[in-house]
C-alpha atoms as a PDB file:
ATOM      1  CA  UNK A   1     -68.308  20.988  36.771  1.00  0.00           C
ATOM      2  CA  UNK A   2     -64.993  19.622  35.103  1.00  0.00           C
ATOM      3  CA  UNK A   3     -63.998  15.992  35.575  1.00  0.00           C
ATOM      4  CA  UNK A   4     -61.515  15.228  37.688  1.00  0.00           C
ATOM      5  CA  UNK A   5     -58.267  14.072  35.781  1.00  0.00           C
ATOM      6  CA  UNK A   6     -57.863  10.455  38.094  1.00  0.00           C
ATOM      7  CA  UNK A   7     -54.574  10.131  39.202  1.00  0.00           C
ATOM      8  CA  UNK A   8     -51.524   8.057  38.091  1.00  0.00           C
ATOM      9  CA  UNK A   9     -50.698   5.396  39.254  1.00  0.00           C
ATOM     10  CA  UNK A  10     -47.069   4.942  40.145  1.00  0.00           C
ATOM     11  CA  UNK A  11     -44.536   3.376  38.420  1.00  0.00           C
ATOM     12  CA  UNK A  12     -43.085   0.290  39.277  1.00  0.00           C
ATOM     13  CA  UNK A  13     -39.848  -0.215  40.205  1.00  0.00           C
ATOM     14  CA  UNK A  14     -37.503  -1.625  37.649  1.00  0.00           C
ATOM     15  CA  UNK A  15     -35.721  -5.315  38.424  1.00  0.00           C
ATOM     16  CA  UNK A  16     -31.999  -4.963  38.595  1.00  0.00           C
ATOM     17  CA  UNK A  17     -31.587  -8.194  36.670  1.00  0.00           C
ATOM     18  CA  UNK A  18     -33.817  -8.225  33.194  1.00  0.00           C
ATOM     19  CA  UNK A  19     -33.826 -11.807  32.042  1.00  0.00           C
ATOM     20  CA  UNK A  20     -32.355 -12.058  28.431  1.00  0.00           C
ATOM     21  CA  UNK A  21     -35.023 -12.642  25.847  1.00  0.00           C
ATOM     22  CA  UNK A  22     -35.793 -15.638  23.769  1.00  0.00           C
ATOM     23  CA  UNK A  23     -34.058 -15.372  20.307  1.00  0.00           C
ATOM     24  CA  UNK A  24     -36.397 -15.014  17.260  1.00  0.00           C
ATOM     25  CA  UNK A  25     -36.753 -17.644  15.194  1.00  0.00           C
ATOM     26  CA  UNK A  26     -35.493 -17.227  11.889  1.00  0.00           C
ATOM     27  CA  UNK A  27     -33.258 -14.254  12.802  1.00  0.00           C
ATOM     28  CA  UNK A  28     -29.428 -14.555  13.278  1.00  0.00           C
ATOM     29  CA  UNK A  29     -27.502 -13.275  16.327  1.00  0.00           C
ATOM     30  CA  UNK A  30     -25.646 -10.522  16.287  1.00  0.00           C
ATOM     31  CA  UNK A  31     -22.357 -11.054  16.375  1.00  0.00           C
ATOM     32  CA  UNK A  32     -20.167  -8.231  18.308  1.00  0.00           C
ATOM     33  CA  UNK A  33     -17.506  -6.448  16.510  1.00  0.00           C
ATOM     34  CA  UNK A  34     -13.953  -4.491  17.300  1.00  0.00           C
ATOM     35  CA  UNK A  35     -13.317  -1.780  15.809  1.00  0.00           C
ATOM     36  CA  UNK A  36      -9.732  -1.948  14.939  1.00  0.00           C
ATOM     37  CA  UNK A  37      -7.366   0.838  16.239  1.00  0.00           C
ATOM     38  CA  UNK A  38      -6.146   1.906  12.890  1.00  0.00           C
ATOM     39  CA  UNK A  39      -9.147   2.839  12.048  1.00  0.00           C
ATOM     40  CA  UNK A  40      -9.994   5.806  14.421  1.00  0.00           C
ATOM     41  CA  UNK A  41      -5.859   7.081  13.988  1.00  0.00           C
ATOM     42  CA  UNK A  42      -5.369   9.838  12.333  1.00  0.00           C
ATOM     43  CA  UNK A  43      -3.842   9.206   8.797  1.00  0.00           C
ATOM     44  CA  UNK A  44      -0.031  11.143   8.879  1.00  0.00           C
ATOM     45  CA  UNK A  45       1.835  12.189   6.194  1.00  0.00           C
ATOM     46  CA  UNK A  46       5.585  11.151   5.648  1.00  0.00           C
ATOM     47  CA  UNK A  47       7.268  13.518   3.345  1.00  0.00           C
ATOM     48  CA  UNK A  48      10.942  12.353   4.439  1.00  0.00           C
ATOM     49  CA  UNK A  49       9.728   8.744   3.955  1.00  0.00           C
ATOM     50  CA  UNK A  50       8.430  10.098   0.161  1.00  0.00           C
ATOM     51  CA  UNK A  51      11.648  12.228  -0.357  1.00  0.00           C
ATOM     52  CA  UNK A  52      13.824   9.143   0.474  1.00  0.00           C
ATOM     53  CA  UNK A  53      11.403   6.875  -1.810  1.00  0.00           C
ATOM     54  CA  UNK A  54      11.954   9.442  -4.910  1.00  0.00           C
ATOM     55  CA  UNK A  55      15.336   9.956  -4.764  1.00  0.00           C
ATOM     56  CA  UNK A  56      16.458   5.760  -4.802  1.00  0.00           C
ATOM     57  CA  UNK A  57      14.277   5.933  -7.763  1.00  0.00           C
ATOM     58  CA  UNK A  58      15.393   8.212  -9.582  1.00  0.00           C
ATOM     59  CA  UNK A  59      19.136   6.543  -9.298  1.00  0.00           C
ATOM     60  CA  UNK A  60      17.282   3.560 -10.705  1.00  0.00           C
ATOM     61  CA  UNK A  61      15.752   4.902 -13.099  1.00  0.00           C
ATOM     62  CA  UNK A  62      19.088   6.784 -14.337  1.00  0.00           C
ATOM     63  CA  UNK A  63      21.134   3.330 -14.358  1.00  0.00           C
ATOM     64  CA  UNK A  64      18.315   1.577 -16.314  1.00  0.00           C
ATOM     65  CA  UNK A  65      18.579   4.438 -18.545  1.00  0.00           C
ATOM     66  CA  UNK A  66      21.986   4.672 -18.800  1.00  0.00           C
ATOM     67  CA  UNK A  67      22.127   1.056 -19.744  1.00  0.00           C
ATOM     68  CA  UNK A  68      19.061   1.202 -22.489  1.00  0.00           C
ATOM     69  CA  UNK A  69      20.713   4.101 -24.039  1.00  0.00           C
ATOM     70  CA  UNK A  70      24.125   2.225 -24.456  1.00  0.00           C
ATOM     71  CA  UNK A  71      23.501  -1.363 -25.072  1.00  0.00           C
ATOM     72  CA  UNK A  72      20.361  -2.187 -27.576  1.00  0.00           C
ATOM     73  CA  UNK A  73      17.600  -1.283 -25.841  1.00  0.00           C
ATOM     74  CA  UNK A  74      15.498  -4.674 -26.967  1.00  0.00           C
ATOM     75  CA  UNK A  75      18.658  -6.952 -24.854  1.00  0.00           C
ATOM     76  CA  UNK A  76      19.339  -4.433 -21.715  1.00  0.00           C
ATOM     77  CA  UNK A  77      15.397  -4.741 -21.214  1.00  0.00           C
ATOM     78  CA  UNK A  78      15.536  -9.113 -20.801  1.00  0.00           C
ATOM     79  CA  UNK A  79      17.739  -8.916 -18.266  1.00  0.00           C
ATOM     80  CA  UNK A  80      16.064  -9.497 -15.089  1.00  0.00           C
ATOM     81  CA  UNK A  81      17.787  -7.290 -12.953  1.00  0.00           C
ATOM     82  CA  UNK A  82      16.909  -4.553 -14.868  1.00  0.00           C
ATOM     83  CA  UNK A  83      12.824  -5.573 -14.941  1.00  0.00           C
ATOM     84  CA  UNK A  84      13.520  -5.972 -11.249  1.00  0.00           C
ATOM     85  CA  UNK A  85      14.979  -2.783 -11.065  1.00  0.00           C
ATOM     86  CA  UNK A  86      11.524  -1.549 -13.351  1.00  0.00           C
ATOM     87  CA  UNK A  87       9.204  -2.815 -10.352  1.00  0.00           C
ATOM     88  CA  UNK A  88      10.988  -0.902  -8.034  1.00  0.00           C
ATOM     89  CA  UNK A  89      10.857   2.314  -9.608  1.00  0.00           C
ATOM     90  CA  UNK A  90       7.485   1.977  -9.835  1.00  0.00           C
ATOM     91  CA  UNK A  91       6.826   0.555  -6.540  1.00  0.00           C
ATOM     92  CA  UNK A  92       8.788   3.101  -5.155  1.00  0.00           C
ATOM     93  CA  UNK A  93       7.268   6.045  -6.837  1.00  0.00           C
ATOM     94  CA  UNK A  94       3.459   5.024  -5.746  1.00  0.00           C
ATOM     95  CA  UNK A  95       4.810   4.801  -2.080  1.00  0.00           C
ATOM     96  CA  UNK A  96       6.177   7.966  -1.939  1.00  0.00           C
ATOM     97  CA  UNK A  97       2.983   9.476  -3.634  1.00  0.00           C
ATOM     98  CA  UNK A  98       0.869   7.962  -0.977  1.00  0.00           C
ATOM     99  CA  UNK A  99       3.444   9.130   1.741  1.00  0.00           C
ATOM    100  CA  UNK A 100       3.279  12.257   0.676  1.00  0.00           C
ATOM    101  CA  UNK A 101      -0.564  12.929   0.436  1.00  0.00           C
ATOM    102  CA  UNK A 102      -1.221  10.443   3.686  1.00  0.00           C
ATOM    103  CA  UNK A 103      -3.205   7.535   1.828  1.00  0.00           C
ATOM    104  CA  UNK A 104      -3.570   3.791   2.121  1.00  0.00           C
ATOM    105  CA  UNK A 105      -0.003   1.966   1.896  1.00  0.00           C
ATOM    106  CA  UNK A 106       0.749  -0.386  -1.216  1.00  0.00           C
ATOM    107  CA  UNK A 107      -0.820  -3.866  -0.535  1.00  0.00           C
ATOM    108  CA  UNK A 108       2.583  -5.246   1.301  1.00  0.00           C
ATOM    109  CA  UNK A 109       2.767  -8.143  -1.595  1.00  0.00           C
ATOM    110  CA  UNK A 110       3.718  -5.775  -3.837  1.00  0.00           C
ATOM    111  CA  UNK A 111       6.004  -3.848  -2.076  1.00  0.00           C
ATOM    112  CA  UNK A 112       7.475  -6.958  -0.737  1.00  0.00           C
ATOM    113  CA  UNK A 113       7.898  -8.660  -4.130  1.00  0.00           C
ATOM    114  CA  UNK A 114      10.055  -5.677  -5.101  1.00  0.00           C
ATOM    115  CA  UNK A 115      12.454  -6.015  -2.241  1.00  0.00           C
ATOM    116  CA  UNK A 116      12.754  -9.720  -2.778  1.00  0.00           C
ATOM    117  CA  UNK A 117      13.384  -9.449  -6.464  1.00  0.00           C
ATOM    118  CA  UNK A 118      16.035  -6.841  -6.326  1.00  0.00           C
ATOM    119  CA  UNK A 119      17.496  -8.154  -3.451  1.00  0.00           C
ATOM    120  CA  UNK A 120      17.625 -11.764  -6.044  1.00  0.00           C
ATOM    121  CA  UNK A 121      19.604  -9.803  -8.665  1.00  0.00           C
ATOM    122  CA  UNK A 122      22.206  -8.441  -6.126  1.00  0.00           C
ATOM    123  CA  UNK A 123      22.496 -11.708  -4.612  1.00  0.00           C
ATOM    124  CA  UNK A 124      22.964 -13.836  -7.645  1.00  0.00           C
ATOM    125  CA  UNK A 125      25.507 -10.881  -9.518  1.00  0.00           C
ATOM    126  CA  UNK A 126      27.663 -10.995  -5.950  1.00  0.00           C
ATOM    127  CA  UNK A 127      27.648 -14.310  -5.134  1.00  0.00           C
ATOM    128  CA  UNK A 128      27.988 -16.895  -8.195  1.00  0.00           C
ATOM    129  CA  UNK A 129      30.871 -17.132 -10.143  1.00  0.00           C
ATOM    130  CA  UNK A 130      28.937 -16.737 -13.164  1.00  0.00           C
ATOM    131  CA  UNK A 131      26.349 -14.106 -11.979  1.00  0.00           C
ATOM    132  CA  UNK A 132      27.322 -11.334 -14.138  1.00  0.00           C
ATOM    133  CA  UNK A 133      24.438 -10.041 -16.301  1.00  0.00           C
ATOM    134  CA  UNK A 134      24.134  -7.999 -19.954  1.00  0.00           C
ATOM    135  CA  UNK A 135      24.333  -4.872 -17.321  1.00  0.00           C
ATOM    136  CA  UNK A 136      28.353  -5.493 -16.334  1.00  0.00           C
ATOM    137  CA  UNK A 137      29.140  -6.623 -19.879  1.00  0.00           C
ATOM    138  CA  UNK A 138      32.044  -3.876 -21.311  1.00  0.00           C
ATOM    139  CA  UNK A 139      31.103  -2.017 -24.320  1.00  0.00           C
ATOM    140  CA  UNK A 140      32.331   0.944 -25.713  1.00  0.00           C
ATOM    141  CA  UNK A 141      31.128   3.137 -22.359  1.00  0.00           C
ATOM    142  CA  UNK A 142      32.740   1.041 -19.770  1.00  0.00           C
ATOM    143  CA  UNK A 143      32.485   3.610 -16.928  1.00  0.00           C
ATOM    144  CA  UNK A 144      29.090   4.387 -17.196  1.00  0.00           C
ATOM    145  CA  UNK A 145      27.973   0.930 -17.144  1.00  0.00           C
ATOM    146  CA  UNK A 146      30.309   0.106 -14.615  1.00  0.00           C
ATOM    147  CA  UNK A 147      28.216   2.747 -12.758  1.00  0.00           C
ATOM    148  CA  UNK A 148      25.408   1.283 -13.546  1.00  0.00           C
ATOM    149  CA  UNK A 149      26.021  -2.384 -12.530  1.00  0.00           C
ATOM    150  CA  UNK A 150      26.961  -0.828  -9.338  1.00  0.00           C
ATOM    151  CA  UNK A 151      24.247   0.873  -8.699  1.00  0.00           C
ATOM    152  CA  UNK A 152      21.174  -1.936 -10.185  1.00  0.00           C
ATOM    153  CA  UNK A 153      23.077  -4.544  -8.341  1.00  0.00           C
ATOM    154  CA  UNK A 154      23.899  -3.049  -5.176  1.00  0.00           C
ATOM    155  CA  UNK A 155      22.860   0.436  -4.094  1.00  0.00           C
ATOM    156  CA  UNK A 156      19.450   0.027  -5.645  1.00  0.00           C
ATOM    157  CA  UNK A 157      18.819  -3.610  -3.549  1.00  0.00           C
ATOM    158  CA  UNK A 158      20.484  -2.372  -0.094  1.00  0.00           C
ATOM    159  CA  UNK A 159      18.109   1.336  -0.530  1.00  0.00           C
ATOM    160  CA  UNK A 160      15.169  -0.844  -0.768  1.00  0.00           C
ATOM    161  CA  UNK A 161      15.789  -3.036   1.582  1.00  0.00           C
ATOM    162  CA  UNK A 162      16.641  -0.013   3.590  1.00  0.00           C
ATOM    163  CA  UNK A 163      13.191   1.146   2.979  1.00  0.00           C
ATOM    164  CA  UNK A 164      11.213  -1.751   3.583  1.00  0.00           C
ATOM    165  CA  UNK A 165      13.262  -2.041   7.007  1.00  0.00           C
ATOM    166  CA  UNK A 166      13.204   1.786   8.771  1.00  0.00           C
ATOM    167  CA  UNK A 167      10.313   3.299   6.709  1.00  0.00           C
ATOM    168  CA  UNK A 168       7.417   0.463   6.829  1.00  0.00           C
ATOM    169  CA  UNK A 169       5.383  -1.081   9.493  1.00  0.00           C
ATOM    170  CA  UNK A 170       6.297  -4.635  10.164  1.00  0.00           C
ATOM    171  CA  UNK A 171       3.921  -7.671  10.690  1.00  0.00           C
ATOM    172  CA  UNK A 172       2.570  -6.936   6.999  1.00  0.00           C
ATOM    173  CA  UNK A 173       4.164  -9.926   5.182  1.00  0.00           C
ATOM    174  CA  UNK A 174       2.521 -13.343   5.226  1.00  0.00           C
ATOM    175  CA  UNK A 175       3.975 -17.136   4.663  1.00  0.00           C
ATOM    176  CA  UNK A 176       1.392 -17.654   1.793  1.00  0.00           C
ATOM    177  CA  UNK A 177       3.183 -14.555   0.020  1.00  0.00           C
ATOM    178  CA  UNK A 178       6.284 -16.456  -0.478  1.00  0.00           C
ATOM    179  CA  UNK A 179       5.319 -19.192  -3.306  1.00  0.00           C
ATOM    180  CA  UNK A 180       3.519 -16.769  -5.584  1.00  0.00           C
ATOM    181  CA  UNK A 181       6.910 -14.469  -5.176  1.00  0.00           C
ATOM    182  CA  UNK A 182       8.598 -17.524  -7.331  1.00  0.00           C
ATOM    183  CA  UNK A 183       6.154 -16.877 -10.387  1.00  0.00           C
ATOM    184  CA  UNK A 184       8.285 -14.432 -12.225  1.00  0.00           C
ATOM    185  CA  UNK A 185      11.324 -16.183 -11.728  1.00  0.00           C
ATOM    186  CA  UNK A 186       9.676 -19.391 -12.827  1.00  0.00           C
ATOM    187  CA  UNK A 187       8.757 -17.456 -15.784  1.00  0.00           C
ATOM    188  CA  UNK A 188      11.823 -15.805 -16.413  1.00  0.00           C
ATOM    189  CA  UNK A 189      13.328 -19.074 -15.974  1.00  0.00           C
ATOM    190  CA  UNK A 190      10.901 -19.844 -19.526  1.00  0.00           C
ATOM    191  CA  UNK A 191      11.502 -16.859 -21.087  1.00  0.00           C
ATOM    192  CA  UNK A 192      15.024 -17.111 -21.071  1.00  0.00           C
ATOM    193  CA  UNK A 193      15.232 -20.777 -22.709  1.00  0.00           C
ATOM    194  CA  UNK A 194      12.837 -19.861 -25.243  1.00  0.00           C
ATOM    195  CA  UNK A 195      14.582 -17.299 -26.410  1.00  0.00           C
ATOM    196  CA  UNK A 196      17.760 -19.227 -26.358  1.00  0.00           C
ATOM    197  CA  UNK A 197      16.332 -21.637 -28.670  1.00  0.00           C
ATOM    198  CA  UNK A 198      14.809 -19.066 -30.873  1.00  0.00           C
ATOM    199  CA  UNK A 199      17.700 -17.206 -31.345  1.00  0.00           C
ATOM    200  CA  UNK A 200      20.602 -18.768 -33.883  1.00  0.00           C
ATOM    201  CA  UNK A 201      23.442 -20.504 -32.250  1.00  0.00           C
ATOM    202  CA  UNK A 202      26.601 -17.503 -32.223  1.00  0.00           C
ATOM    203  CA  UNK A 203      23.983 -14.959 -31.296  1.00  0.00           C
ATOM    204  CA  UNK A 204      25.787 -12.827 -28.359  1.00  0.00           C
ATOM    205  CA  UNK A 205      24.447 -12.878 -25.076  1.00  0.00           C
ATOM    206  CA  UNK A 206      21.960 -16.262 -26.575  1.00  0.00           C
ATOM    207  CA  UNK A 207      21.636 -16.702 -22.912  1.00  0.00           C
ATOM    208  CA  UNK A 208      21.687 -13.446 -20.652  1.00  0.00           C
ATOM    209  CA  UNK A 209      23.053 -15.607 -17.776  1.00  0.00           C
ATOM    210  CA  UNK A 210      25.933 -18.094 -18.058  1.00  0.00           C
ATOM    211  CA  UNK A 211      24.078 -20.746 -15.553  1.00  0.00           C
ATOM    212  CA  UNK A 212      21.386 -20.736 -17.957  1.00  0.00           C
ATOM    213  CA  UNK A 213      23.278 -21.253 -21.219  1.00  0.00           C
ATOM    214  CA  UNK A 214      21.446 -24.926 -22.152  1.00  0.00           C
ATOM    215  CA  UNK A 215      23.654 -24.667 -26.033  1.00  0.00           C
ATOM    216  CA  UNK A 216      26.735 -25.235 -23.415  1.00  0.00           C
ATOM    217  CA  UNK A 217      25.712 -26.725 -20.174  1.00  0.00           C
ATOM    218  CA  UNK A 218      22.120 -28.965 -21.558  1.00  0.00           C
ATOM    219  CA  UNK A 219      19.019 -29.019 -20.292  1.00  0.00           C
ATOM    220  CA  UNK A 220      19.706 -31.481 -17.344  1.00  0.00           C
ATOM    221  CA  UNK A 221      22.795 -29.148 -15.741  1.00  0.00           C
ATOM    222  CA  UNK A 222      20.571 -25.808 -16.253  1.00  0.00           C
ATOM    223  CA  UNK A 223      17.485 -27.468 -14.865  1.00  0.00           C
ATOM    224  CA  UNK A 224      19.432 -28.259 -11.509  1.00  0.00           C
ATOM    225  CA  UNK A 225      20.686 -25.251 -11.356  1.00  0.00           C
ATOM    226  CA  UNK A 226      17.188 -23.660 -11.777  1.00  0.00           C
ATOM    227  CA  UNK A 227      15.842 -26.273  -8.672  1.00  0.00           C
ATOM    228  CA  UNK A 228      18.739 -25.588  -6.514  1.00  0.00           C
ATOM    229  CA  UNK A 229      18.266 -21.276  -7.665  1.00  0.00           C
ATOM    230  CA  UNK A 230      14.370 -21.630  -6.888  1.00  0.00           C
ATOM    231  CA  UNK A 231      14.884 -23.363  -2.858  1.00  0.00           C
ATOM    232  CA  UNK A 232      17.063 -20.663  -2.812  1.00  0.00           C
ATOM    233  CA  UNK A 233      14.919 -18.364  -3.612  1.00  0.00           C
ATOM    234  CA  UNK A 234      11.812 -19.515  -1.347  1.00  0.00           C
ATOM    235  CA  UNK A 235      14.199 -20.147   1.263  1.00  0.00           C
ATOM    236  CA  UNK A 236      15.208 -16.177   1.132  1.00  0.00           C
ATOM    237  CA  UNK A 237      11.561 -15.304   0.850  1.00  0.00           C
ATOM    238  CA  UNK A 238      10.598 -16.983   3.872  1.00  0.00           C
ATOM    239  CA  UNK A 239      13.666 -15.067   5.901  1.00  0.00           C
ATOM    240  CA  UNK A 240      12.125 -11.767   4.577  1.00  0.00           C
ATOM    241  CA  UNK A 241       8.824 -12.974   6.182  1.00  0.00           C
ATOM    242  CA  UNK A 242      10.148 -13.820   9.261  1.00  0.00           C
ATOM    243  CA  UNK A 243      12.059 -10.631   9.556  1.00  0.00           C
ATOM    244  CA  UNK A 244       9.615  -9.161   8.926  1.00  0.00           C
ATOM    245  CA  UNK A 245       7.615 -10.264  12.026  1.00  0.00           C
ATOM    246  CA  UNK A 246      10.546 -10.028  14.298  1.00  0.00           C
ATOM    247  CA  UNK A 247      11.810  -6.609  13.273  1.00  0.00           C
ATOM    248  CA  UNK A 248      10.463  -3.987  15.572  1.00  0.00           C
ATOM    249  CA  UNK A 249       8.172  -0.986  14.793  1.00  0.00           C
ATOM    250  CA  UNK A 250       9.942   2.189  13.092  1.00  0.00           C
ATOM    251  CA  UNK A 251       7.038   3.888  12.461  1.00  0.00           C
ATOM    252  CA  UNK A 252       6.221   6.534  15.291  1.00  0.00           C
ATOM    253  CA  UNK A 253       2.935   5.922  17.203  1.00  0.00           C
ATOM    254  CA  UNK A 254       0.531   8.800  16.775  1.00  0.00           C
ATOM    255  CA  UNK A 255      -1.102   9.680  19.969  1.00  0.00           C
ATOM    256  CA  UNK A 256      -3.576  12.109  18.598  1.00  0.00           C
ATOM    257  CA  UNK A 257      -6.526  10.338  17.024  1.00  0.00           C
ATOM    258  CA  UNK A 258      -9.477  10.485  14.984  1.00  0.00           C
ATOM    259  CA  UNK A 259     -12.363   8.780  13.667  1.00  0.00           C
ATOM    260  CA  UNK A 260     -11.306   8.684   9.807  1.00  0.00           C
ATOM    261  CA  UNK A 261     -11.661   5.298   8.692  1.00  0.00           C
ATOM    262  CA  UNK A 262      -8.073   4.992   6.960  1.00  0.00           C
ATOM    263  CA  UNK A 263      -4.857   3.265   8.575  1.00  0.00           C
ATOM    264  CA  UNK A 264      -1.570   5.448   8.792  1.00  0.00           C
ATOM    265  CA  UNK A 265       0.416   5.553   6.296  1.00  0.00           C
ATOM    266  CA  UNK A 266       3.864   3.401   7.243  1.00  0.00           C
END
């Protein structure tokens, strides 16, 4: 005879409300995470964006050119517009790469430090009396670097800032960005007086700004203009931020999305 299999028994009903278990000692709570919603979008390419990004620096790159080939090369390349203009070529040129092949964004420092230092050169050329850099000096090629003054000290700052405004995603910049933004002029600020005082009095262009001259103004009259220059400066740096945050969105909103972990490209 073959043993009866005994029966099961049945099984009990399970309580609607499961009390939560003690935490284990020793072990740390989990704590519970959101996924962010750039991560599941889709990463989109923007070859307009990249064309737009190319083409502003190129025109840069053809005025700093322009201006190493006809001045001396060693002076054109001290003048801070034209190592703001430098950034921004290269700035520009990594943006549209990334654009183009839908990868990360710049970190928004950088790309923001550009936009405030070129917008710096266009302001201070327009606006003071005695703004006029090495770049708007005549020489024996006055048109072309007429052309060029025109275009380091005004198209090249309003296409950037044209940029950062219609072809970026806003909300990027922060308040602690602004005081490291003042480095390089701080150190320009150096650089310049050094080389004044290296350089033998009746050397032209000594000082590549007038405001800076110390031989003619001193120290004390070229230091306040530095102070007053540099609350200028943060003051403008903190507008960008803010405008930033209150600008609105130009970057089209994807609707189709994925599950790549990499944010859009803006």
């Amino acid at each position: 005879m073959t043993a009866q299999t005994p029966p099961t028994p049945p099984t009990p009903p399970i309580p609607r409300d499961i009390p939560d278990l003690p935490a284990i000692p020793g072990i740390p709570a989990l704590m519970p995470s959101a996924v962010p919603a750039t991560a599941v979008v889709a990463p989109a390419r923007h070859p307009w964006a990249a064309l737009y990004r190319v083409l502003v620096a190129a025109m840069s790159a053809t005025a700093v050119t322009a201006d190493m080939l006809i001045g001396p090369a060693a002076r054109v390349a001290c003048d801070f517009t034209v190592q703001a203009n430098i950034l921004l070529i290269l700035v520009l040129t990594l943006s549209a790469r990334r654009a183009w092949s839908a990868l990360r964004p710049l970190p928004s420092g950088l790309t923001g430090a550009a936009v405030f230092y070129v917008t710096i050169a266009g302001l201070v050329h327009h606006l003071l009396p005695a703004g006029a850099s090495i770049t708007g000096a005549p020489g024996t090629h006055p048109l072309w670097q007429s052309t060029a003054a025109h275009v380091l000290h005004t198209a090249a700052p309003i296409a950037a800032l044209l940029d950062w405004l219609l072809l970026t995603a806003p909300d990027r910049l922060q308040l602690r960005m602004a005081a490291p933004w003042l480095l390089y002029p701080l150190a320009y600020l150096a650089f310049s007086l050094i080389r004044g005082e290296l350089l033998p009095p009746g050397t032209p262009d000594r000082y590549l700004y007038p405001f800076l001259d110390a031989a003619q103004h001193g120290y004390k009259h070229v230091l306040g203009n530095a102070l007053l220059l540099g609350l200028s400066f943060y003051a403008l740096a903190l507008l960008l931020v803010a405008l930033d945050h209150a600008r609105p969105n130009p970057v089209r909103r994807r609707t189709k999305t994925g599950f790549r972990l990499r944010p859009p490209v803006g």
